[in-house]
Protein backbone atom coordinates (compact mmCIF):
# COMPACT_ATOMS: atom_id res chain seq x y z
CA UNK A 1 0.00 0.00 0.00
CA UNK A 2 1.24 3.85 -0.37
CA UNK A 3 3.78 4.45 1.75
CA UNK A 4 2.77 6.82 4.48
CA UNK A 5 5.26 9.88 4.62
CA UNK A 6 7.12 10.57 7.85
CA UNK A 7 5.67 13.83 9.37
CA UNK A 8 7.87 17.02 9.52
CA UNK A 9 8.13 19.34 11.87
CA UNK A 10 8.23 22.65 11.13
CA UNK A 11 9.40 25.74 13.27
CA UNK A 12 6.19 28.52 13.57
CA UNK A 13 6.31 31.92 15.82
CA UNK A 14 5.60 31.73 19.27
CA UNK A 15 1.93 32.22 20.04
CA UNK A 16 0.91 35.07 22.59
CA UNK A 17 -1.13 34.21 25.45
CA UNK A 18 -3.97 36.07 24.09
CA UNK A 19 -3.63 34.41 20.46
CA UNK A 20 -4.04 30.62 22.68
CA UNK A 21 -6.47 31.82 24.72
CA UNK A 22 -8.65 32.94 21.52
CA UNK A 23 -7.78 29.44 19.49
CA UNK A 24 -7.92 26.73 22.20
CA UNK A 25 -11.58 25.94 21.74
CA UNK A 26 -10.87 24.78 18.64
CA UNK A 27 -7.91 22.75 19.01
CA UNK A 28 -9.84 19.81 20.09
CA UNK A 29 -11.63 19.40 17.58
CA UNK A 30 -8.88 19.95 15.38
CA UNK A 31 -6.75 17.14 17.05
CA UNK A 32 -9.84 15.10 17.44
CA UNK A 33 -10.74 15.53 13.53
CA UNK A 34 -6.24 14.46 12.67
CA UNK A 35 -7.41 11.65 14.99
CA UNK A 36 -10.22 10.19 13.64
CA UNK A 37 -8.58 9.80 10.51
CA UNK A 38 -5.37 8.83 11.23
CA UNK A 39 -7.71 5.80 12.31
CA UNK A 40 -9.13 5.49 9.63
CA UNK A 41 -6.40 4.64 7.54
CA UNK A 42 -5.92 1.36 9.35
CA UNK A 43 -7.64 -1.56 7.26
CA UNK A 44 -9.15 -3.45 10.73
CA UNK A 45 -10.80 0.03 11.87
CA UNK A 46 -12.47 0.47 8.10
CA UNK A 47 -13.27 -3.47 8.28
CA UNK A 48 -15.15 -3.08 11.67
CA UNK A 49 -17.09 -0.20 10.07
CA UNK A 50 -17.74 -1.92 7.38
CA UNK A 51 -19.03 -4.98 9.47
CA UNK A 52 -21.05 -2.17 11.36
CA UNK A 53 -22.86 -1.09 8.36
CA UNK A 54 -23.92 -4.00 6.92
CA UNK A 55 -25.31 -5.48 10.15
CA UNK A 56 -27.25 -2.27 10.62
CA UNK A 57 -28.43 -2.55 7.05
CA UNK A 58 -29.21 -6.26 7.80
CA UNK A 59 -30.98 -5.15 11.09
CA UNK A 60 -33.26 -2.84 9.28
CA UNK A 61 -34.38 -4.39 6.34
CA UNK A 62 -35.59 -7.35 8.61
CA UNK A 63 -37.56 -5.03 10.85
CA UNK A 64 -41.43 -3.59 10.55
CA UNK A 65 -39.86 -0.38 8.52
CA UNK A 66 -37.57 -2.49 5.94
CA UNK A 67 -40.04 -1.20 3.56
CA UNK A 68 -38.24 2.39 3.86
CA UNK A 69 -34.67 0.68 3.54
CA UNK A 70 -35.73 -0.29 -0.24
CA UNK A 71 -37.04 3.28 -0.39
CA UNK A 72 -34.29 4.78 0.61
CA UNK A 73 -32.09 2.10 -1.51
CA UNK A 74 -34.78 3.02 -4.77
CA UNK A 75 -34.55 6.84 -4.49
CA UNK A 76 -33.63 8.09 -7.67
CA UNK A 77 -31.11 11.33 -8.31
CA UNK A 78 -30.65 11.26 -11.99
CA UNK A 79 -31.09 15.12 -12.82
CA UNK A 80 -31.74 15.35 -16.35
CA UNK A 81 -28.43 17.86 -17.33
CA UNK A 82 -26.34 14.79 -16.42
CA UNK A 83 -26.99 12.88 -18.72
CA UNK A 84 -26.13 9.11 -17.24
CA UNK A 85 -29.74 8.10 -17.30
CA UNK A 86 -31.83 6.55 -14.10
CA UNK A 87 -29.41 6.85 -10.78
CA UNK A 88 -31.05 5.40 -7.70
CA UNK A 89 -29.07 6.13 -4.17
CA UNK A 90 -27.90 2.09 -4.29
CA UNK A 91 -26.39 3.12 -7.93
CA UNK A 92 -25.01 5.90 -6.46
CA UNK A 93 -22.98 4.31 -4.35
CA UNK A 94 -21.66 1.50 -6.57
CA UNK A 95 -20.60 4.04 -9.19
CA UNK A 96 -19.14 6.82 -7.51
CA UNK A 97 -18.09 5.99 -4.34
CA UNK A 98 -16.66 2.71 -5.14
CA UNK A 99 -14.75 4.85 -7.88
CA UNK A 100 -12.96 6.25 -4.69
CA UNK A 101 -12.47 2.64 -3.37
CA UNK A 102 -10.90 1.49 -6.76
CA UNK A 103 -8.78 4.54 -7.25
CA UNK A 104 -6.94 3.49 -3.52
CA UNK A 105 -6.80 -0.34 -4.91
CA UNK A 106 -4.99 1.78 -7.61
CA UNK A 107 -2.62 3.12 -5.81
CA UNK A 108 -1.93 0.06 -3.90
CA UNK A 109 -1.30 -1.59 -7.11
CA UNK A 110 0.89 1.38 -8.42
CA UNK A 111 3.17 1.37 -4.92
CA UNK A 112 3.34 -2.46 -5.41
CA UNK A 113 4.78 -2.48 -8.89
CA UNK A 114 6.87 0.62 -7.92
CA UNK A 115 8.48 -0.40 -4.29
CA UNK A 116 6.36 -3.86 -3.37
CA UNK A 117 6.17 -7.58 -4.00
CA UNK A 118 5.19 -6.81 -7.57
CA UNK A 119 8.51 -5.20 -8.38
CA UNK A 120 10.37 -8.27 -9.16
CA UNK A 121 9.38 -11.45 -10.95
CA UNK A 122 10.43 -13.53 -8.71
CA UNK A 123 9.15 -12.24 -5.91
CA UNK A 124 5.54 -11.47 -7.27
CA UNK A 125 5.07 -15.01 -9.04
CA UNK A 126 3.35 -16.73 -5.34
CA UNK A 127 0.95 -14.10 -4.97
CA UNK A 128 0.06 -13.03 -8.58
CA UNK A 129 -0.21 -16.99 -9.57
CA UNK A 130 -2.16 -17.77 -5.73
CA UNK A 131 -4.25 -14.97 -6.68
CA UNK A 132 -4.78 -16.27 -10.76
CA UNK A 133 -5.72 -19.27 -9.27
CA UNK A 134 -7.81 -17.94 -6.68
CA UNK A 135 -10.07 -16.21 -9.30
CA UNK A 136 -10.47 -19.40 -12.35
CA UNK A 137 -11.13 -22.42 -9.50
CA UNK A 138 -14.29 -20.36 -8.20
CA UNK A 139 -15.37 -19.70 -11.18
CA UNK A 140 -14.93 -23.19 -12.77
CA UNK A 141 -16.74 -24.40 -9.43
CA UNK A 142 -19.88 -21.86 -9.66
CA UNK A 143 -20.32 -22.34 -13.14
CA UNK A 144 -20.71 -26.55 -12.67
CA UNK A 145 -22.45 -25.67 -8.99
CA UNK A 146 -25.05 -23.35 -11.26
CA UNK A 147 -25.32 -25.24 -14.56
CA UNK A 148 -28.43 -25.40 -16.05
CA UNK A 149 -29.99 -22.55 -14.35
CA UNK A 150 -30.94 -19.55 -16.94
CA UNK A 151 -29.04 -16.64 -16.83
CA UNK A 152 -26.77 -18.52 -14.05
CA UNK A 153 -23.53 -18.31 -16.08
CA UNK A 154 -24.10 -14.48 -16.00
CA UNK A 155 -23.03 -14.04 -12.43
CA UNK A 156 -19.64 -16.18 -12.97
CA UNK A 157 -17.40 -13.96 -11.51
CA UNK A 158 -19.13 -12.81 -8.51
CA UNK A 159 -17.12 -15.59 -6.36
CA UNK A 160 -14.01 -14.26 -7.72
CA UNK A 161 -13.11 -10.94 -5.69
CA UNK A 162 -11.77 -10.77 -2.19
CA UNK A 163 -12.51 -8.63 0.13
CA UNK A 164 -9.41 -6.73 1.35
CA UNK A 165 -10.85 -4.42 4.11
CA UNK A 166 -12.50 -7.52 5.76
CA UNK A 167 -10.23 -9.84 5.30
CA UNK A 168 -7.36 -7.74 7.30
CA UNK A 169 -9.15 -6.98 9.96
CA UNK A 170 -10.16 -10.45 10.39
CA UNK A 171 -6.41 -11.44 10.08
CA UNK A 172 -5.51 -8.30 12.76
CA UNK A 173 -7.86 -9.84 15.11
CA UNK A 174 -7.24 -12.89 15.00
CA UNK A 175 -3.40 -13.11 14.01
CA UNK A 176 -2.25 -10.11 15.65
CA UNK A 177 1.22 -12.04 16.16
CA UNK A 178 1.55 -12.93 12.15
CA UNK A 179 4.77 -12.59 10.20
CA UNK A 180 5.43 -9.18 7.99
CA UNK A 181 5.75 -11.59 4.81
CA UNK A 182 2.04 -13.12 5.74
CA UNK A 183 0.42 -10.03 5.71
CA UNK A 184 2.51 -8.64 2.60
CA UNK A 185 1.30 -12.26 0.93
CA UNK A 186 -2.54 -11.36 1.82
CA UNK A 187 -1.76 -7.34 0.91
CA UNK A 188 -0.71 -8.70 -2.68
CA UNK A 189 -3.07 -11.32 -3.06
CA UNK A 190 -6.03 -9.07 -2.72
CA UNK A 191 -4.65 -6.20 -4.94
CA UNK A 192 -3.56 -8.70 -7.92
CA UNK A 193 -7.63 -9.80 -7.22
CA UNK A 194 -8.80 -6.46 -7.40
CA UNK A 195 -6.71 -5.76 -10.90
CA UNK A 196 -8.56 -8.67 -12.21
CA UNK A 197 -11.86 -7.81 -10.62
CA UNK A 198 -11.77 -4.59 -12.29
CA UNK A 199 -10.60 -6.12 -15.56
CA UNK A 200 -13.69 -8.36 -15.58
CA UNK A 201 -16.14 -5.93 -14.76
CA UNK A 202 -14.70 -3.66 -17.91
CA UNK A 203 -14.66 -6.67 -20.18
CA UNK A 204 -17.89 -8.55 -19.38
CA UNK A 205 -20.01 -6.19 -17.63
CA UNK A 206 -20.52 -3.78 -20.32
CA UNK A 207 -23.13 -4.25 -22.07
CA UNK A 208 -23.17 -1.19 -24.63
CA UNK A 209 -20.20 1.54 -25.64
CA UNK A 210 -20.83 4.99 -26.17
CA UNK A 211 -17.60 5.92 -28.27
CA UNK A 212 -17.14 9.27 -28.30
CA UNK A 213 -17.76 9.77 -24.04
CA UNK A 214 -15.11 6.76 -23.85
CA UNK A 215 -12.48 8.48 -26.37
CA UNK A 216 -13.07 11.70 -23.82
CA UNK A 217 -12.46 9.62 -21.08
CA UNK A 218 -9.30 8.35 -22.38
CA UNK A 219 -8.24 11.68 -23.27
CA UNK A 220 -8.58 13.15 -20.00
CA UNK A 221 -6.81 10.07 -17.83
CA UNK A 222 -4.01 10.31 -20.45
CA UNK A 223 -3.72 13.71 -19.87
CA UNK A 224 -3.73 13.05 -15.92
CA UNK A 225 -1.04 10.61 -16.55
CA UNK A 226 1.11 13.39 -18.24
CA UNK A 227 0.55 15.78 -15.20
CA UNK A 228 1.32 13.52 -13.27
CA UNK A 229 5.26 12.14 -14.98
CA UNK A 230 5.70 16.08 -14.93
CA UNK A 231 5.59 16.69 -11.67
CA UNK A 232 2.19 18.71 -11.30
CA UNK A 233 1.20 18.65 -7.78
CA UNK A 234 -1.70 21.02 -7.68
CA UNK A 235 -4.71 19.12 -6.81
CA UNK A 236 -6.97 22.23 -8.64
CA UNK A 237 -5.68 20.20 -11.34
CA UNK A 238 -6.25 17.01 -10.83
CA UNK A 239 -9.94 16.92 -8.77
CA UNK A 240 -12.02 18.35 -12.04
CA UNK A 241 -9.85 15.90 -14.42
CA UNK A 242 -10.56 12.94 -12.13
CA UNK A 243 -14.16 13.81 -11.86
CA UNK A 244 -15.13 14.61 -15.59
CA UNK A 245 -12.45 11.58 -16.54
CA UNK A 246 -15.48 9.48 -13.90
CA UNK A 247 -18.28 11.60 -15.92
CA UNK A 248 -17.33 10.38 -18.99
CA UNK A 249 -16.62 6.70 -18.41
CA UNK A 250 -20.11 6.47 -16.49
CA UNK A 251 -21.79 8.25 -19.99
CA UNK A 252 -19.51 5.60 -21.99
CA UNK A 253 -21.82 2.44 -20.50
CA UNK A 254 -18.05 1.44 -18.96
CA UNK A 255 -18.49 1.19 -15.25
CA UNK A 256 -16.99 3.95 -13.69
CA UNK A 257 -15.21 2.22 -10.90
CA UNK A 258 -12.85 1.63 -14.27
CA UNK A 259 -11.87 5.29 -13.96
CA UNK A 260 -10.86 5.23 -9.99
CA UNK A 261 -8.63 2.23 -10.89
CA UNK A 262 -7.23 3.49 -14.08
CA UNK A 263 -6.13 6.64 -12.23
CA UNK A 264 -4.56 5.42 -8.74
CA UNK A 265 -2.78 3.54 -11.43
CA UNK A 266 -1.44 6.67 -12.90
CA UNK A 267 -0.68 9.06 -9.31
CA UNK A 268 2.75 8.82 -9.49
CA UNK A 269 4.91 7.69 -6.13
CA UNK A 270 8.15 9.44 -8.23
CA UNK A 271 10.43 10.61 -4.78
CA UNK A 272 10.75 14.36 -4.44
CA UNK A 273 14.41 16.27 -4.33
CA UNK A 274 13.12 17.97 -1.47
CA UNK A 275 11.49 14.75 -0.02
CA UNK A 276 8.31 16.13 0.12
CA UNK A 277 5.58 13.17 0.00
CA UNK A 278 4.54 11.97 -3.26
CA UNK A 279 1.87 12.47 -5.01
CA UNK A 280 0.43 9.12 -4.46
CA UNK A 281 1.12 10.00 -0.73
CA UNK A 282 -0.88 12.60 -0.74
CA UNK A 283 -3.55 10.82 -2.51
CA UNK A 284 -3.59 8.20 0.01
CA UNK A 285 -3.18 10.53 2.74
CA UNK A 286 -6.11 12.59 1.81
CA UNK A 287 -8.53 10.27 0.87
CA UNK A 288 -8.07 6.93 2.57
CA UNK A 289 -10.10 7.76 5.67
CA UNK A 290 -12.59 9.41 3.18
CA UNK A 291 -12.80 5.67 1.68
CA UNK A 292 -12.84 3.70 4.52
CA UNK A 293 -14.80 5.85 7.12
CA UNK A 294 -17.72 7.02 3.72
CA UNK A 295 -17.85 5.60 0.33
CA UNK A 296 -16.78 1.43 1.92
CA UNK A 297 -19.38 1.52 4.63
CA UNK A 298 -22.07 3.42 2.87
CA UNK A 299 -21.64 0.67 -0.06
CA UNK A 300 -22.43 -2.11 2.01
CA UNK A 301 -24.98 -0.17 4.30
CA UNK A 302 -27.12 0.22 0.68
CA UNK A 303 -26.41 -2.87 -0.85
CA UNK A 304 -26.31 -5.69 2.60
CA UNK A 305 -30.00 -5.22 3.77
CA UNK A 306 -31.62 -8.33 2.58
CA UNK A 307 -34.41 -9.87 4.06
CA UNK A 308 -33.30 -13.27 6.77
CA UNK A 309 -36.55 -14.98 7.53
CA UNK A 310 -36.45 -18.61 7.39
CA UNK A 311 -38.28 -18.56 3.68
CA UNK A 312 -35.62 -16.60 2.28
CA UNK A 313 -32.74 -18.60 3.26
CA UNK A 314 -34.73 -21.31 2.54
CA UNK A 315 -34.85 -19.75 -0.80
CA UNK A 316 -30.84 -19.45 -0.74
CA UNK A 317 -30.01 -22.87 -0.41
CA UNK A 318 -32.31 -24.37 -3.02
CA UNK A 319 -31.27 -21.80 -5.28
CA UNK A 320 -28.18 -23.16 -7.59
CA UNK A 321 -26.60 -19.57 -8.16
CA UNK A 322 -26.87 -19.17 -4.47
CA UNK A 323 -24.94 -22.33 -3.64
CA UNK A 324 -22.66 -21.55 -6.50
CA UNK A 325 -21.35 -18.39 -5.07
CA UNK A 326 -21.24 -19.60 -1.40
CA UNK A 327 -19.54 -22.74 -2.86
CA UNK A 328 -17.22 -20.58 -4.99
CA UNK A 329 -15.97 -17.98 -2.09
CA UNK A 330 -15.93 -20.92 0.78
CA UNK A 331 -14.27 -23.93 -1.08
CA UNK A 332 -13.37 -22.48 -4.49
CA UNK A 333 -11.30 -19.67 -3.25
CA UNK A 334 -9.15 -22.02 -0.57
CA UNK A 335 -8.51 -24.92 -3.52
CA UNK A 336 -7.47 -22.01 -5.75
CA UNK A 337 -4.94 -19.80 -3.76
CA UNK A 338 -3.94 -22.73 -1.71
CA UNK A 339 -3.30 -24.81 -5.04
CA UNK A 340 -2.08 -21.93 -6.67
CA UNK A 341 0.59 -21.44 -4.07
CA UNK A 342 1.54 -25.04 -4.09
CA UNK A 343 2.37 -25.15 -7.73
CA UNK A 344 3.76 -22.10 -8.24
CA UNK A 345 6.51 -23.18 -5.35
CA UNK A 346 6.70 -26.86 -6.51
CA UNK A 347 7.43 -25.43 -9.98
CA UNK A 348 10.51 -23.79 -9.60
CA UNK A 349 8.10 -20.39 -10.32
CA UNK A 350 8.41 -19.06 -6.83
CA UNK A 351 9.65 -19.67 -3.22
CA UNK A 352 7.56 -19.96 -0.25
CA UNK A 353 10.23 -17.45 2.48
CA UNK A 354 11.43 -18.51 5.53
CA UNK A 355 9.05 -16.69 7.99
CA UNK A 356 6.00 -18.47 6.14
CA UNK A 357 4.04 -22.08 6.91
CA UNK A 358 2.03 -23.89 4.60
CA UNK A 359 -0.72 -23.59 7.07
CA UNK A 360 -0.75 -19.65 7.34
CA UNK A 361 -0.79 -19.91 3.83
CA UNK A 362 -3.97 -21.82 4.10
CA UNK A 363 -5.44 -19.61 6.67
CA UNK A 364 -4.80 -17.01 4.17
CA UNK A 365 -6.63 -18.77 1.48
CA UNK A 366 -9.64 -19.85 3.60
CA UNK A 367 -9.93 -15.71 4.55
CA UNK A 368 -9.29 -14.85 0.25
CA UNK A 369 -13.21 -16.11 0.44
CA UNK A 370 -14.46 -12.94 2.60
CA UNK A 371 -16.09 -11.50 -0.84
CA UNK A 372 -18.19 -8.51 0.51
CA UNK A 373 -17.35 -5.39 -1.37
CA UNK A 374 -16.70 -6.32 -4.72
CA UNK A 375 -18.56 -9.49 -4.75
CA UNK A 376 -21.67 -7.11 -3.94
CA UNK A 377 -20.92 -4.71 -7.17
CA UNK A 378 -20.61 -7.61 -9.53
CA UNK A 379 -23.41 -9.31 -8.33
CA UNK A 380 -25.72 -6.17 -8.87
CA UNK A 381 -24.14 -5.62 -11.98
CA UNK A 382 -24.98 -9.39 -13.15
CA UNK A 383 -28.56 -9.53 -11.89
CA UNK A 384 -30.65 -7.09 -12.43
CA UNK A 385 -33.69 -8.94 -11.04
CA UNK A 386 -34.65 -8.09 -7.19
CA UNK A 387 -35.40 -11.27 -5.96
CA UNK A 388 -31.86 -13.18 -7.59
CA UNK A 389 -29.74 -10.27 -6.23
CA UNK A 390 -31.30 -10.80 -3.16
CA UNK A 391 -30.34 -14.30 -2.82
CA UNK A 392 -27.28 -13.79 -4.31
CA UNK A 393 -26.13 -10.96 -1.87
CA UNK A 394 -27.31 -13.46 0.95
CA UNK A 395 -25.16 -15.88 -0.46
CA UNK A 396 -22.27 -13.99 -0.65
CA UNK A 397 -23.03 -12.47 3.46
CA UNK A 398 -23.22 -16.56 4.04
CA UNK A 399 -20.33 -17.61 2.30
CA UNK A 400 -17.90 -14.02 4.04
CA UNK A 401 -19.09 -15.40 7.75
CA UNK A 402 -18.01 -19.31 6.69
CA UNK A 403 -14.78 -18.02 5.22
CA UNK A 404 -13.86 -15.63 8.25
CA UNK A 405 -14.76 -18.29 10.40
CA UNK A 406 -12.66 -21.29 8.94
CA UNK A 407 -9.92 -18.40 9.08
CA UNK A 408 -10.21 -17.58 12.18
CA UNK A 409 -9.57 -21.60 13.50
CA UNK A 410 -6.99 -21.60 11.40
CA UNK A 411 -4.91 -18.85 12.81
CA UNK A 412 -5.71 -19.12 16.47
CA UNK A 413 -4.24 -22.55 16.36
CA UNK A 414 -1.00 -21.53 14.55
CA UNK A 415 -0.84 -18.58 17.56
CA UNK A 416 -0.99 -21.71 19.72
CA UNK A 417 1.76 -23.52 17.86
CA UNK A 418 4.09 -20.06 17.39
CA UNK A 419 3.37 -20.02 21.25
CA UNK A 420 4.53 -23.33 22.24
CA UNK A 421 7.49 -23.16 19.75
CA UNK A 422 8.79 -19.95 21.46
């Protein structure tokens, strides 16, 4: 992930006693604010949000008023100057604050080519082959899971995508102990999986192209790129590029979250003379809490709320699709990264370090099926019926809690182990 800068300290005149006394009210709040998002930028506090959210989604859809949830989900801002068509809140959300989402998963991606695992062959064939893996074996196993059903093979991908907010905070809390390299392996895993995610949803989720909005759109990232190898640091410049670049690939029947990515991509992480931070730091810095603490939570808060009562779970596990994305996340997702791992090290292709075990690999693997985010926004982009999304988002809630929880027995018997061994 973006490397956070180390803070400077700067020299400022003394303040009066009358200048504190006039200011100190507001220093709290200042402090408190610097706070609040420094905490934010830690994955496990934007996973326990997250986890927040969708159980208060979850709690109200399933009460007396859930009738307002789908309101609120259905309400439609779509003002007719725009242009993009029908926009309901839950749209909303998917589109343009997941953009936000993807353009961190960007820079992730960017800092791990530039400085990270990805830099050198060697060193990036376990994950990106673990995470290869980890996206074909759950689709292989919810297309024969599904087979038959019409309109199954639509939703192929949706076991595909983990969940990297989730998925680190379930490894923080329950691994607190775990090697650097672990964590790196996870960190890499789920960014190679969100390339690919992202990939997928540009190259099979589109179902119509609007040329001249996409040759825009490409214009104006390309033209962000070339800001950004000069050196440009002025964000006056880059905020309205970024947001009509988004504009334009949302007009362009592209999904927008295509934009966020293609731009983290393109922030630079170039080291100043004056070692100033970067602009990717900057990015991060500014806009990390922003993702975890607004656009992450508010996702899942609009898209978790599905009914629970014992006919629609009944519904889940009769339905094929269902079963085929809880099968896909749960076992697909372990066989894949797991086997993935296995042959990329038993091939000569990679080497599994000296601070890893086979079975904190597999813990890792087991937690690659916590699908929430991005399994949500391909699922909703695959099924446009109610009632199948329905199922299919309770599938995917199902299949996170299995995952997290075969995880989580996992790693609390390797702390044992490490525990004994020291």
């Amino acid at each position: 992930m973006p490397r956070q800068s180390a803070p400077r300290h700067s020299t400022s005149r003394r303040s009066t006693p009358s200048r504190v006394a006039a200011s100190w009210p507001f220093r709290p709040t200042v402090r408190y604010s610097r706070q609040v998002a420094k905490a934010l930028r830690m994955e496990t506090v934007g996973g326990v949000i997250m986890l927040f959210a969708a159980v208060a989604a979850l709690v109200w859809a399933n009460t007396p008023w859930g009738e307002s949830y789908t309101d609120l989900q259905q309400y439609e801002i779509s003002p007719g100057w725009l242009h993009i068509g029908h926009m309901d809140v839950q749209h909303w959300a998917s589109s343009a604050l997941l953009a936000v989402f993807f353009f961190i998963a960007g820079l992730e991606l960017r800092e791990e080519l530039t400085h990270g695992e990805l830099r050198h062959a060697r060193d990036a064939a376990l994950p990106v082959i673990a995470a290869t893996a980890g996206v074909v074996v759950p689709a292989v196993i919810f297309l024969a899971v599904s087979a038959g059903e019409p309109g199954a093979a639509k939703g192929w991908a949706v076991p595909t995508a983990t969940d990297i907010a989730f998925a680190l905070a379930v490894l923080a809390v329950t691994f607190s102990s775990c090697p650097a390299p672990l964590r790196a392996f996870l960190l890499t895993l789920a960014v190679v999986d969100d390339l690919i995610a992202i990939t997928i949803i540009a190259l099979f989720y589109t179902d119509s192209l609007e040329w001249i909005p996409l040759a825009l759109a490409v214009l104006l990232i390309a033209a962000y790129g070339v800001s950004q190898s000069r050196g440009v640091r002025s964000p006056w410049v880059y905020v309205p590029l970024a947001v009509v670049a988004w504009y334009c690939v949302q007009r362009s029947g592209v999904h927008a979250t295509v934009a966020g990515v293609a731009l983290g991509m393109l922030t630079s992480p170039k080291e100043t003379p004056d070692e100033r931070p970067t602009n990717a730091e900057r990015a991060d810095h500014a806009l990390r809490p922003f993702s975890a603490g607004v656009c992450v939570p508010l996702f899942a808060f609009l898209s978790a709320g599905v009914t629970l009562s014992a006919s629609s779970l009944g519904a889940v596990f009769t339905d094929r699709v269902a079963l085929g994305v809880i099968a896909g996340l749960v076992i697909g997702k372990f066989v894949g990264v797991l086997g993935g791992a296995w042959a990329a090290v038993r091939l000569g292709l990679a080497t599994l370090g000296g601070d890893l075990h086979w079975r904190e690999i597999a813990g890792v693997a087991m937690l690659a099926g916590v699908g929430f985010t991005v399994s949500l926004l391909i699922g909703g982009l695959a099924y446009t019926d109610p009632s199948q999304f329905e199922r299919v988002t309770t599938a995917v809630l199902i299949a996170s809690v299995l995952a997290s929880a075969a995880a989580t027995v996992v790693f609390r018997r390797r702390v044992r182990q490490r525990a004994r061994l020291d």
